[in-house]
PDB file of N, CA and C in Angstrom:
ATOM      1  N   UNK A   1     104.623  -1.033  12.876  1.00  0.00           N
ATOM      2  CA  UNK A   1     105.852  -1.434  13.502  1.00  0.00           C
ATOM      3  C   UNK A   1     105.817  -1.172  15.001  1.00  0.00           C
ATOM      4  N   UNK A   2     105.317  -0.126  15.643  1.00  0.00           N
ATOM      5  CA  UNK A   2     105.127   0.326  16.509  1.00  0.00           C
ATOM      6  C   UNK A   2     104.108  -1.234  17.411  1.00  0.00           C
ATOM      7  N   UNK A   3     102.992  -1.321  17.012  1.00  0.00           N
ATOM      8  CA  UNK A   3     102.734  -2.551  17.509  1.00  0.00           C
ATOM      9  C   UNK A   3     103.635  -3.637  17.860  1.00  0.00           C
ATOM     10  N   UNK A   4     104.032  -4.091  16.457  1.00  0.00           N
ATOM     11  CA  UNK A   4     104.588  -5.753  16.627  1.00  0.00           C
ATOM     12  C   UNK A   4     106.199  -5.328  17.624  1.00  0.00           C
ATOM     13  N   UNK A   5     107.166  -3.957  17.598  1.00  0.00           N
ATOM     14  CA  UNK A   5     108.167  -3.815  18.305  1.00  0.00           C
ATOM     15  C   UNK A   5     108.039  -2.990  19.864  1.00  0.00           C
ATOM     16  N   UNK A   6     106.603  -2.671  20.428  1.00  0.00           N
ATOM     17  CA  UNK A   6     106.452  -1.729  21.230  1.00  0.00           C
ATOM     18  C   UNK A   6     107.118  -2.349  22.794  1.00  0.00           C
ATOM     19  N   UNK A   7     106.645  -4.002  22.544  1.00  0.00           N
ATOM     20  CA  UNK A   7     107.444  -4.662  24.176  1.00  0.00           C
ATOM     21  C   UNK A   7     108.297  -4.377  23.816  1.00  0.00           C
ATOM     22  N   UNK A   8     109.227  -4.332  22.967  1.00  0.00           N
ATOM     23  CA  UNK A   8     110.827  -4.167  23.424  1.00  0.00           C
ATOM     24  C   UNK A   8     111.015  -2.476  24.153  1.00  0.00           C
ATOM     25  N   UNK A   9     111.885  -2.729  25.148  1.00  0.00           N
ATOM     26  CA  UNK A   9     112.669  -1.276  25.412  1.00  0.00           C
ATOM     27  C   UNK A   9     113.190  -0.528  24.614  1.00  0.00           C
ATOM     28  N   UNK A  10     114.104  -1.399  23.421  1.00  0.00           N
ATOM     29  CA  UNK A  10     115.039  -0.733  22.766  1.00  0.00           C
ATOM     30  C   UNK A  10     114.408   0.063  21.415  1.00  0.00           C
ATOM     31  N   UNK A  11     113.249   0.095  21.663  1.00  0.00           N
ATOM     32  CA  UNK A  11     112.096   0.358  20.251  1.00  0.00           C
ATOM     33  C   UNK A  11     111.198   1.387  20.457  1.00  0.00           C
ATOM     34  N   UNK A  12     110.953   2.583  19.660  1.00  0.00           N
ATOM     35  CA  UNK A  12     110.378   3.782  19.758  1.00  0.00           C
ATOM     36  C   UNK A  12     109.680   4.210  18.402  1.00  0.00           C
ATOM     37  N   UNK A  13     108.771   4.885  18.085  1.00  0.00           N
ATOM     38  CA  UNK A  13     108.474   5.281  17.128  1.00  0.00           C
ATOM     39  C   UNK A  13     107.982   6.899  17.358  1.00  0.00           C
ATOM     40  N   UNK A  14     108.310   7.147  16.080  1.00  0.00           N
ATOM     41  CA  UNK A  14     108.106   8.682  16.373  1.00  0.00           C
ATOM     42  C   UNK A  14     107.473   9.312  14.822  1.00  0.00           C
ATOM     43  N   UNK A  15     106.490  10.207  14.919  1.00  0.00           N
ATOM     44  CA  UNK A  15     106.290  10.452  13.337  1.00  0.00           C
ATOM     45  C   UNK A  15     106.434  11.833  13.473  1.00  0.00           C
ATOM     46  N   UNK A  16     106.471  12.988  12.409  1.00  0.00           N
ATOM     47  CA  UNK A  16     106.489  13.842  12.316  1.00  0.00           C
ATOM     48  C   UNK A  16     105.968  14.604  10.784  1.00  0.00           C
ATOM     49  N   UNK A  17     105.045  15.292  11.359  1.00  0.00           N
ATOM     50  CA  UNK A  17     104.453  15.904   9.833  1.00  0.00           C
ATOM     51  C   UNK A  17     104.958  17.205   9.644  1.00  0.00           C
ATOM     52  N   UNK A  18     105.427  17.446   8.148  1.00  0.00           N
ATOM     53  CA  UNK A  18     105.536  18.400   7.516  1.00  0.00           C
ATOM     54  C   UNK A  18     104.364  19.616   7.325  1.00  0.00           C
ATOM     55  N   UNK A  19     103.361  19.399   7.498  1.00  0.00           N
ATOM     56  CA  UNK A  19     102.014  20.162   7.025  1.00  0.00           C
ATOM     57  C   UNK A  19     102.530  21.984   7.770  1.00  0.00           C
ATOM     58  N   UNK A  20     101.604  22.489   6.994  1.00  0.00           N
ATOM     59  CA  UNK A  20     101.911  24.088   7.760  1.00  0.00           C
ATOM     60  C   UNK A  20     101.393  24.452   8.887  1.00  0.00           C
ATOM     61  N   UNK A  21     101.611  24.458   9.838  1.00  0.00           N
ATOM     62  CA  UNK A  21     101.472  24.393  11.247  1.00  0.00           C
ATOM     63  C   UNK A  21     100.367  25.280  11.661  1.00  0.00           C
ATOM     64  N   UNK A  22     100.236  26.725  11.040  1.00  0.00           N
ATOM     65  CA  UNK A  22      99.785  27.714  10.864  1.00  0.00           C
ATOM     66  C   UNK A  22      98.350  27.597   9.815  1.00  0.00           C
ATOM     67  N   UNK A  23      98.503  26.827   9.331  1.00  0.00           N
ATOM     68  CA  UNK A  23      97.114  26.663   8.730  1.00  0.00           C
ATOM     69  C   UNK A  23      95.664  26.663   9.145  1.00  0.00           C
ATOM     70  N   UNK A  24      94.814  26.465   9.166  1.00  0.00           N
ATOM     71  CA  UNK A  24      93.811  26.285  10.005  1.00  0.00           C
ATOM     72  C   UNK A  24      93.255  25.105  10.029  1.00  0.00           C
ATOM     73  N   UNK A  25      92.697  24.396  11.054  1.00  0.00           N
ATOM     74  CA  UNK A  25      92.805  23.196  11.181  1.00  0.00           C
ATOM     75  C   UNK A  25      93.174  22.080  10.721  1.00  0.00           C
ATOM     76  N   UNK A  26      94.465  22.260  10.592  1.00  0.00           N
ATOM     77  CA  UNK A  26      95.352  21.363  10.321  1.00  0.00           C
ATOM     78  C   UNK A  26      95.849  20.692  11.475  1.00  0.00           C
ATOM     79  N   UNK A  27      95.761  20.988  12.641  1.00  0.00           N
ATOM     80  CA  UNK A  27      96.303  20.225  14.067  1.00  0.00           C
ATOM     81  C   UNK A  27      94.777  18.748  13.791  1.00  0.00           C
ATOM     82  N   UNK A  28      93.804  19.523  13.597  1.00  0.00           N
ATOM     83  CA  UNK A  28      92.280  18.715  13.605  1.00  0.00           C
ATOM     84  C   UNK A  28      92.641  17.649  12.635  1.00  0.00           C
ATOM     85  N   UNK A  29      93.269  17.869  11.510  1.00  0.00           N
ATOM     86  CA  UNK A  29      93.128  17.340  10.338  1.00  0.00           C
ATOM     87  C   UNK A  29      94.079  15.810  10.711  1.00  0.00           C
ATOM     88  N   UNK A  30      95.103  16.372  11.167  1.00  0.00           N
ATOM     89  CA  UNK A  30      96.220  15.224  11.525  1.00  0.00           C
ATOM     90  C   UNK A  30      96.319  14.589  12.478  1.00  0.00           C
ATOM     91  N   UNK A  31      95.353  15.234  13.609  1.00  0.00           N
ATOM     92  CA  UNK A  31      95.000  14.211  14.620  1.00  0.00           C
ATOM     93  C   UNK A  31      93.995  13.049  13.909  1.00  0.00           C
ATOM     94  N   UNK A  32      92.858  13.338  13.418  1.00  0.00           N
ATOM     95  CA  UNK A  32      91.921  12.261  12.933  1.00  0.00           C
ATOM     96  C   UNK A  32      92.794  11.154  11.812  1.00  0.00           C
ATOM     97  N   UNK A  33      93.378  11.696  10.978  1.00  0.00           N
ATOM     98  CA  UNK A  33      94.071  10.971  10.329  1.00  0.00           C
ATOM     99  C   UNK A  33      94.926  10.042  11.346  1.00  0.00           C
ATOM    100  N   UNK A  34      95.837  10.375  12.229  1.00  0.00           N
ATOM    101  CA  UNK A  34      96.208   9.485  12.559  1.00  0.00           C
ATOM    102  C   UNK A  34      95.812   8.306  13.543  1.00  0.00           C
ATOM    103  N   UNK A  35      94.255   9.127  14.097  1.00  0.00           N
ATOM    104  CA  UNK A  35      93.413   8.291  14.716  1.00  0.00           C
ATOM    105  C   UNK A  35      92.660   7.009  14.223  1.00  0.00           C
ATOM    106  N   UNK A  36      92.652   7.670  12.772  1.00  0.00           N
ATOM    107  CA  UNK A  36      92.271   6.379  11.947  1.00  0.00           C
ATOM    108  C   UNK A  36      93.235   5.186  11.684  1.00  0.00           C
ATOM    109  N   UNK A  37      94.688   5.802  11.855  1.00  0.00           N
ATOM    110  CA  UNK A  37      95.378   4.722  11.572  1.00  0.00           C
ATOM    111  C   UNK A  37      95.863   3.891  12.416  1.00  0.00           C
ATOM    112  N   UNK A  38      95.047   4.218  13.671  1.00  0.00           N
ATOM    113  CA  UNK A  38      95.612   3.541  15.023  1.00  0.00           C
ATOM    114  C   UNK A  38      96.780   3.682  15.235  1.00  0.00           C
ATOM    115  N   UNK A  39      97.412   5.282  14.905  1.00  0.00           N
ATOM    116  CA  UNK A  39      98.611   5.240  14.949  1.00  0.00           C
ATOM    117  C   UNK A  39      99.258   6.003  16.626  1.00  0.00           C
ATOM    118  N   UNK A  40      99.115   4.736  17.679  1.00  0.00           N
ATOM    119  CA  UNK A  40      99.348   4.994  19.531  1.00  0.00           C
ATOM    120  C   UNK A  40     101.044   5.466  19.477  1.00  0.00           C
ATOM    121  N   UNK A  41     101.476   6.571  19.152  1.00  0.00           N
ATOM    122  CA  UNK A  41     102.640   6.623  19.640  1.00  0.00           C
ATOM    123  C   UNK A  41     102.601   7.899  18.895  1.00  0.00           C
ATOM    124  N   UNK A  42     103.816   8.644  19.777  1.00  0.00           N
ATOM    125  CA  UNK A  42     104.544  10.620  19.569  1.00  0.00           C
ATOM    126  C   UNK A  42     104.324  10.783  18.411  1.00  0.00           C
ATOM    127  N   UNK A  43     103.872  11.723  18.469  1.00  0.00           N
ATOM    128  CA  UNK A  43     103.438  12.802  16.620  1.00  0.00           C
ATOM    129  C   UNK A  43     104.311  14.106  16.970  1.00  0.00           C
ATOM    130  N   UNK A  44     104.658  14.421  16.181  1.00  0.00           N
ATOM    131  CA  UNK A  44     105.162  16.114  16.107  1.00  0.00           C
ATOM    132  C   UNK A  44     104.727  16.630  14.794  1.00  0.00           C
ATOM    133  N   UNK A  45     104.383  17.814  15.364  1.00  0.00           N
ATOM    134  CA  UNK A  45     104.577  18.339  13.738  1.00  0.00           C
ATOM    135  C   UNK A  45     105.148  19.402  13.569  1.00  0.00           C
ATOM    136  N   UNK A  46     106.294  19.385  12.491  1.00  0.00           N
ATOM    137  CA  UNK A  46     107.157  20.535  12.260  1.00  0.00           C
ATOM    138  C   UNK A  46     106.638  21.589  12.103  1.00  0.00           C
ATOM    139  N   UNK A  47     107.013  22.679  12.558  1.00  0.00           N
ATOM    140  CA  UNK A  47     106.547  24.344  12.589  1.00  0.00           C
ATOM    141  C   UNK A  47     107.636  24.882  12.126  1.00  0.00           C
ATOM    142  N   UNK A  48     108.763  24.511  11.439  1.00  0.00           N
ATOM    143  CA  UNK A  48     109.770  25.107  10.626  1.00  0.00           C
ATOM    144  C   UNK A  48     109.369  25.355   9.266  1.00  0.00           C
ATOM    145  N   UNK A  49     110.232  26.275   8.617  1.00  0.00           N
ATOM    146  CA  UNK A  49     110.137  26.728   7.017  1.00  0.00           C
ATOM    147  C   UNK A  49     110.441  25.264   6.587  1.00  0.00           C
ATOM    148  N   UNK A  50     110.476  25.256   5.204  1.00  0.00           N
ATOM    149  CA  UNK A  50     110.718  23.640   4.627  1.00  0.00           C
ATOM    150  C   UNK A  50     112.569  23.842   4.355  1.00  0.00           C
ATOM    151  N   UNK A  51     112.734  25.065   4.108  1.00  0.00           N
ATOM    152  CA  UNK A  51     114.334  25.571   4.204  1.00  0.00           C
ATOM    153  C   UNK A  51     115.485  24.840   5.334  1.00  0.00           C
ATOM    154  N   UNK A  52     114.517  25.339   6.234  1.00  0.00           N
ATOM    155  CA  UNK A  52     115.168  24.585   7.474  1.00  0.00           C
ATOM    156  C   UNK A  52     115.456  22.908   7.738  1.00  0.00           C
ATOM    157  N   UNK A  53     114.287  22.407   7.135  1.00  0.00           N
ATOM    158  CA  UNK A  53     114.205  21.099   7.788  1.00  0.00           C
ATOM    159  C   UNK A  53     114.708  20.465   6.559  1.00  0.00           C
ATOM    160  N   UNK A  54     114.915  20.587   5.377  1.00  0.00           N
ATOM    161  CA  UNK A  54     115.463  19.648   4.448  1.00  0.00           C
ATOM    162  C   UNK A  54     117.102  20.399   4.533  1.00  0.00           C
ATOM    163  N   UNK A  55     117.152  21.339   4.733  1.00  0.00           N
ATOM    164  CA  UNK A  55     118.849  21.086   5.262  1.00  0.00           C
ATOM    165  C   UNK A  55     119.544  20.050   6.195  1.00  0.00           C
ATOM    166  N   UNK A  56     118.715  20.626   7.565  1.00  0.00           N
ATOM    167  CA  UNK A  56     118.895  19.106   8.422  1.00  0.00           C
ATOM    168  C   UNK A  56     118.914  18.202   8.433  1.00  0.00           C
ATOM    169  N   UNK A  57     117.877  17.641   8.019  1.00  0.00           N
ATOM    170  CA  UNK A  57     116.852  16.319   7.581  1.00  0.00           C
ATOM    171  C   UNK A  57     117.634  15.820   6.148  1.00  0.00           C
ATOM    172  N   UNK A  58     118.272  16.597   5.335  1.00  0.00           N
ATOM    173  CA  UNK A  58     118.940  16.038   4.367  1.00  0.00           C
ATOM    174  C   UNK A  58     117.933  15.071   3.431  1.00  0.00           C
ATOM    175  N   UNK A  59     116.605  16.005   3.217  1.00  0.00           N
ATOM    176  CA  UNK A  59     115.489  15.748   2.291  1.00  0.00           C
ATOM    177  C   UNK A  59     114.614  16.530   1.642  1.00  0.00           C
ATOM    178  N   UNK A  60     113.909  16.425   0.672  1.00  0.00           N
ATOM    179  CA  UNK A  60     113.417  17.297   0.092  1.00  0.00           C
ATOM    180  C   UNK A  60     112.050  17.507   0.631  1.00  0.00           C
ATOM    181  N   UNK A  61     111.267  15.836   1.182  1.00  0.00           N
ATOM    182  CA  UNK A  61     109.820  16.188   1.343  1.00  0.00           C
ATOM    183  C   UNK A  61     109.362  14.435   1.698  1.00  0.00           C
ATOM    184  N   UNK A  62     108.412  14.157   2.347  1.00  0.00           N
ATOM    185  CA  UNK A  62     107.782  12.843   1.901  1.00  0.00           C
ATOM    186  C   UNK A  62     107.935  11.739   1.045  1.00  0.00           C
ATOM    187  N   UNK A  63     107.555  10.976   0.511  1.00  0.00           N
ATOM    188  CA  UNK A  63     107.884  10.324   2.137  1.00  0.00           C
ATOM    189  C   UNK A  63     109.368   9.644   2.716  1.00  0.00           C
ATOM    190  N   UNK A  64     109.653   9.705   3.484  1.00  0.00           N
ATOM    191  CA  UNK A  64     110.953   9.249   4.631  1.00  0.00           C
ATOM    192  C   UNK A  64     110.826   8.717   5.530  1.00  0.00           C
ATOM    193  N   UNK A  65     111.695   7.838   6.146  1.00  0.00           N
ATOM    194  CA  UNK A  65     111.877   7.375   7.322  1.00  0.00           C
ATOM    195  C   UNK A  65     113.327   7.123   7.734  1.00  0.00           C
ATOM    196  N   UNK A  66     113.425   7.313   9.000  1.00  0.00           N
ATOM    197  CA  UNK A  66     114.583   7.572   9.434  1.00  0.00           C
ATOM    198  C   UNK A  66     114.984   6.393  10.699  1.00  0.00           C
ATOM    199  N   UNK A  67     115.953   5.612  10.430  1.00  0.00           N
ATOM    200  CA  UNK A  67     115.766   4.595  11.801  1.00  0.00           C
ATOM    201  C   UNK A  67     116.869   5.026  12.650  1.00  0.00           C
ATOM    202  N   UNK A  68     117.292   5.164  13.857  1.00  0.00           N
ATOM    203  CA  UNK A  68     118.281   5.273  14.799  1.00  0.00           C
ATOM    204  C   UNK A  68     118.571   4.013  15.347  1.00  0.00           C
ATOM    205  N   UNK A  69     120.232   4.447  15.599  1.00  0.00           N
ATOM    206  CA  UNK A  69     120.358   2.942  16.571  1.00  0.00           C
ATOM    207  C   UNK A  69     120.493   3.456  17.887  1.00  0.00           C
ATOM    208  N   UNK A  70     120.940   3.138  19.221  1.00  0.00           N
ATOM    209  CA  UNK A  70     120.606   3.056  20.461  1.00  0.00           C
ATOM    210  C   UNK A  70     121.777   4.210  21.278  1.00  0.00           C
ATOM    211  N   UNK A  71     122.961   4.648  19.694  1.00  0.00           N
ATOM    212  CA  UNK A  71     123.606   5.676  20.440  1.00  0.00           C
ATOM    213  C   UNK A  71     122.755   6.971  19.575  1.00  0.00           C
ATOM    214  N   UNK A  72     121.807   7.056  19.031  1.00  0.00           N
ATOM    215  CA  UNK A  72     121.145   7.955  18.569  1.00  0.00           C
ATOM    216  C   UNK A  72     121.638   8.284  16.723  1.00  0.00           C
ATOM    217  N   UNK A  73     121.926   7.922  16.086  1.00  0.00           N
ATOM    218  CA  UNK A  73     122.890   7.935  15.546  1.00  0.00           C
ATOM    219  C   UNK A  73     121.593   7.896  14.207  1.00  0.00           C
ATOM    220  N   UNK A  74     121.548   8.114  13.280  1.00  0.00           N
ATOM    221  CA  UNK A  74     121.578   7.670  11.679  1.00  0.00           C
ATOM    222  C   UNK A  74     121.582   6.443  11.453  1.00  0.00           C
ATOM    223  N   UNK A  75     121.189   4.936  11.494  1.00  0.00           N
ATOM    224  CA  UNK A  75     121.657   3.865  10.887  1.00  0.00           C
ATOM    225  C   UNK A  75     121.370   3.970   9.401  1.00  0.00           C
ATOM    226  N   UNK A  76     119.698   4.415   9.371  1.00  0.00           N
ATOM    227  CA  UNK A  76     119.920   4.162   7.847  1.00  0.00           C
ATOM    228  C   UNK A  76     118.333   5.061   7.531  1.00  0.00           C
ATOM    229  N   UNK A  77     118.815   5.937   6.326  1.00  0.00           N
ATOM    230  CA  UNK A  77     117.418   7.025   5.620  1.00  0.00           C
ATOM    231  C   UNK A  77     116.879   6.216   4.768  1.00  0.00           C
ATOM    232  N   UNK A  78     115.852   5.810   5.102  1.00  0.00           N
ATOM    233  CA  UNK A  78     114.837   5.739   3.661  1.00  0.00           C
ATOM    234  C   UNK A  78     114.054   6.719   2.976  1.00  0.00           C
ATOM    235  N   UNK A  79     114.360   6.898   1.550  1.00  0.00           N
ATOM    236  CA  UNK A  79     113.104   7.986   0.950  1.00  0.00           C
ATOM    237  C   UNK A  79     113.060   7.453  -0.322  1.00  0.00           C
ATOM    238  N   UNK A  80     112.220   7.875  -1.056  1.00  0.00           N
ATOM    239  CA  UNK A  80     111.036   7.941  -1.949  1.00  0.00           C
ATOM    240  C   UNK A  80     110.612   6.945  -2.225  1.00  0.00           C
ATOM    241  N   UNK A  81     111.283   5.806  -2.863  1.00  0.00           N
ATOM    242  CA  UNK A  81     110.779   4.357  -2.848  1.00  0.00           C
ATOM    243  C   UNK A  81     111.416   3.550  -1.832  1.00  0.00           C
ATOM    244  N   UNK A  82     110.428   2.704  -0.840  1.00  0.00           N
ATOM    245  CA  UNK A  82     111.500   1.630  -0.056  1.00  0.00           C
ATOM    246  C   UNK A  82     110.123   1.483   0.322  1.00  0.00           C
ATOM    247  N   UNK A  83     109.767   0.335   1.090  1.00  0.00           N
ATOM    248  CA  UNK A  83     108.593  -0.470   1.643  1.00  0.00           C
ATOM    249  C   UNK A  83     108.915  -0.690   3.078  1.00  0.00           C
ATOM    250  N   UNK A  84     107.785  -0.593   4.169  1.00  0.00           N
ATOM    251  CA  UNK A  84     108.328  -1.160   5.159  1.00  0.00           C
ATOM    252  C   UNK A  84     108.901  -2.420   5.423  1.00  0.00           C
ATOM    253  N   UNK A  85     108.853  -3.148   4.734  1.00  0.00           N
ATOM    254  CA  UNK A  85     109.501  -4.398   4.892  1.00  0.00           C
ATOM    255  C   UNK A  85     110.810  -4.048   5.057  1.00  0.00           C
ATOM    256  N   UNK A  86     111.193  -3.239   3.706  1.00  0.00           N
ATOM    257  CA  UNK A  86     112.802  -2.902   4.342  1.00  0.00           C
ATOM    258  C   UNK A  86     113.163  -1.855   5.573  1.00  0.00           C
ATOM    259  N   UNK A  87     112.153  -1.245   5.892  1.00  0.00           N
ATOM    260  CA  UNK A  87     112.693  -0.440   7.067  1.00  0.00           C
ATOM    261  C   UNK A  87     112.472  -1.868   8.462  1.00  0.00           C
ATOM    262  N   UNK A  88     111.915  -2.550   8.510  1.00  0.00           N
ATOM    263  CA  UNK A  88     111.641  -3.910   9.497  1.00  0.00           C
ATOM    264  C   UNK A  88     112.707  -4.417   9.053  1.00  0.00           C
ATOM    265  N   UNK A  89     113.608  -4.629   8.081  1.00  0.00           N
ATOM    266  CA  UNK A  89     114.401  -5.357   8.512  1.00  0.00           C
ATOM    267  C   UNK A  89     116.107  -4.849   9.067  1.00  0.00           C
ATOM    268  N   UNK A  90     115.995  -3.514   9.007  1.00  0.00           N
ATOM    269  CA  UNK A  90     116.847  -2.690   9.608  1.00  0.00           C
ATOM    270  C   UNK A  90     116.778  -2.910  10.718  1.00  0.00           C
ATOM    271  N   UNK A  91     115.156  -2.742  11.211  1.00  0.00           N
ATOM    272  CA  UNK A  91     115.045  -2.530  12.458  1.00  0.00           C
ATOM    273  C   UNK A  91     115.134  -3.809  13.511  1.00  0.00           C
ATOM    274  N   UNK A  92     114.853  -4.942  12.757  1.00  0.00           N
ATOM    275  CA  UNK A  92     114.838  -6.088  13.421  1.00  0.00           C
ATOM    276  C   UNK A  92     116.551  -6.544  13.917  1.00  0.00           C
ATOM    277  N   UNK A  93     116.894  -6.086  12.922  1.00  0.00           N
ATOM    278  CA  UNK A  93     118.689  -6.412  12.774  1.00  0.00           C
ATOM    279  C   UNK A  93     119.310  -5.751  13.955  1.00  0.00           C
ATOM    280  N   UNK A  94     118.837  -4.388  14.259  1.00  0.00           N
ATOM    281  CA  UNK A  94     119.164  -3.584  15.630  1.00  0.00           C
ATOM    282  C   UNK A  94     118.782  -3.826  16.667  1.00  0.00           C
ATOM    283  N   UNK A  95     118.057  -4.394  16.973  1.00  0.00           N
ATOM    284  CA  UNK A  95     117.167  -4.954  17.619  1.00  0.00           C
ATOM    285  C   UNK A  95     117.423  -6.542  18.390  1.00  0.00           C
ATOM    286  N   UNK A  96     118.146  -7.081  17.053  1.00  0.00           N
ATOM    287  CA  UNK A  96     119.200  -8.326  17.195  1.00  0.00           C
ATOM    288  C   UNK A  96     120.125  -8.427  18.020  1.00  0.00           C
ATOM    289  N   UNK A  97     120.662  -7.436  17.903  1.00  0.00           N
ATOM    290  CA  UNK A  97     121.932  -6.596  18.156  1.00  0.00           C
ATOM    291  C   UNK A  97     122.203  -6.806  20.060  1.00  0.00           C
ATOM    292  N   UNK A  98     121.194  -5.909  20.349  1.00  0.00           N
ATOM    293  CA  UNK A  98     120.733  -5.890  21.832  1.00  0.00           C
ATOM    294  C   UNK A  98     120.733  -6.751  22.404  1.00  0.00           C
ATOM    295  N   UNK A  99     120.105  -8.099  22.098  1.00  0.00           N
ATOM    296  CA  UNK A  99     119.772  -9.164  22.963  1.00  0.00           C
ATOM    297  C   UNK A  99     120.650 -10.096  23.214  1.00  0.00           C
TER     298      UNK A  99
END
């Protein structure tokens, strides 16, 4: 998604891994992985307990995606089953929106 929406302004991608931060090469592990996936855009990876972040996050674990609209906001959570197709067409719709 990050490809086919990156010209637009109004379009960002952001990933963030759960893995234990503290592990040992695990920074190694998730860089190559995502090198393989040609994945050019912000990585984070959480360094919180899992306590913390599924309170917030209002999830239990993998996989998720989360789309925002342009006041920062929640538009819409995807988790456990959903395909990107349906997160593209959230995103295309917001995206609509703008122009």
């Amino acid at each position: 998604m990050q490809k086919k929406y990156a010209k637009s302004n109004n379009f960002a991608a952001i990933s963030v891994a759960l893995d234990d931060a503290q592990q040992s090469g695990i920074t190694d592990k998730l860089l190559k992985f995502l090198k393989g996936q040609n994945a050019g855009f912000t990585h984070l990876l959480l360094d919180e307990k899992p306590e913390f972040w599924q309170e917030k996050l209002k999830f239990e674990g993998p996989p998720c995606v989360y789309v925002f609209n342009q006041q920062g906001q929640v538009e819409k959570q995807f988790k456990d089953e959903f395909t990107y197709k349906d997160v593209a067409k959230v995103v295309e719709k917001l995206l609509d929106k703008k122009k």
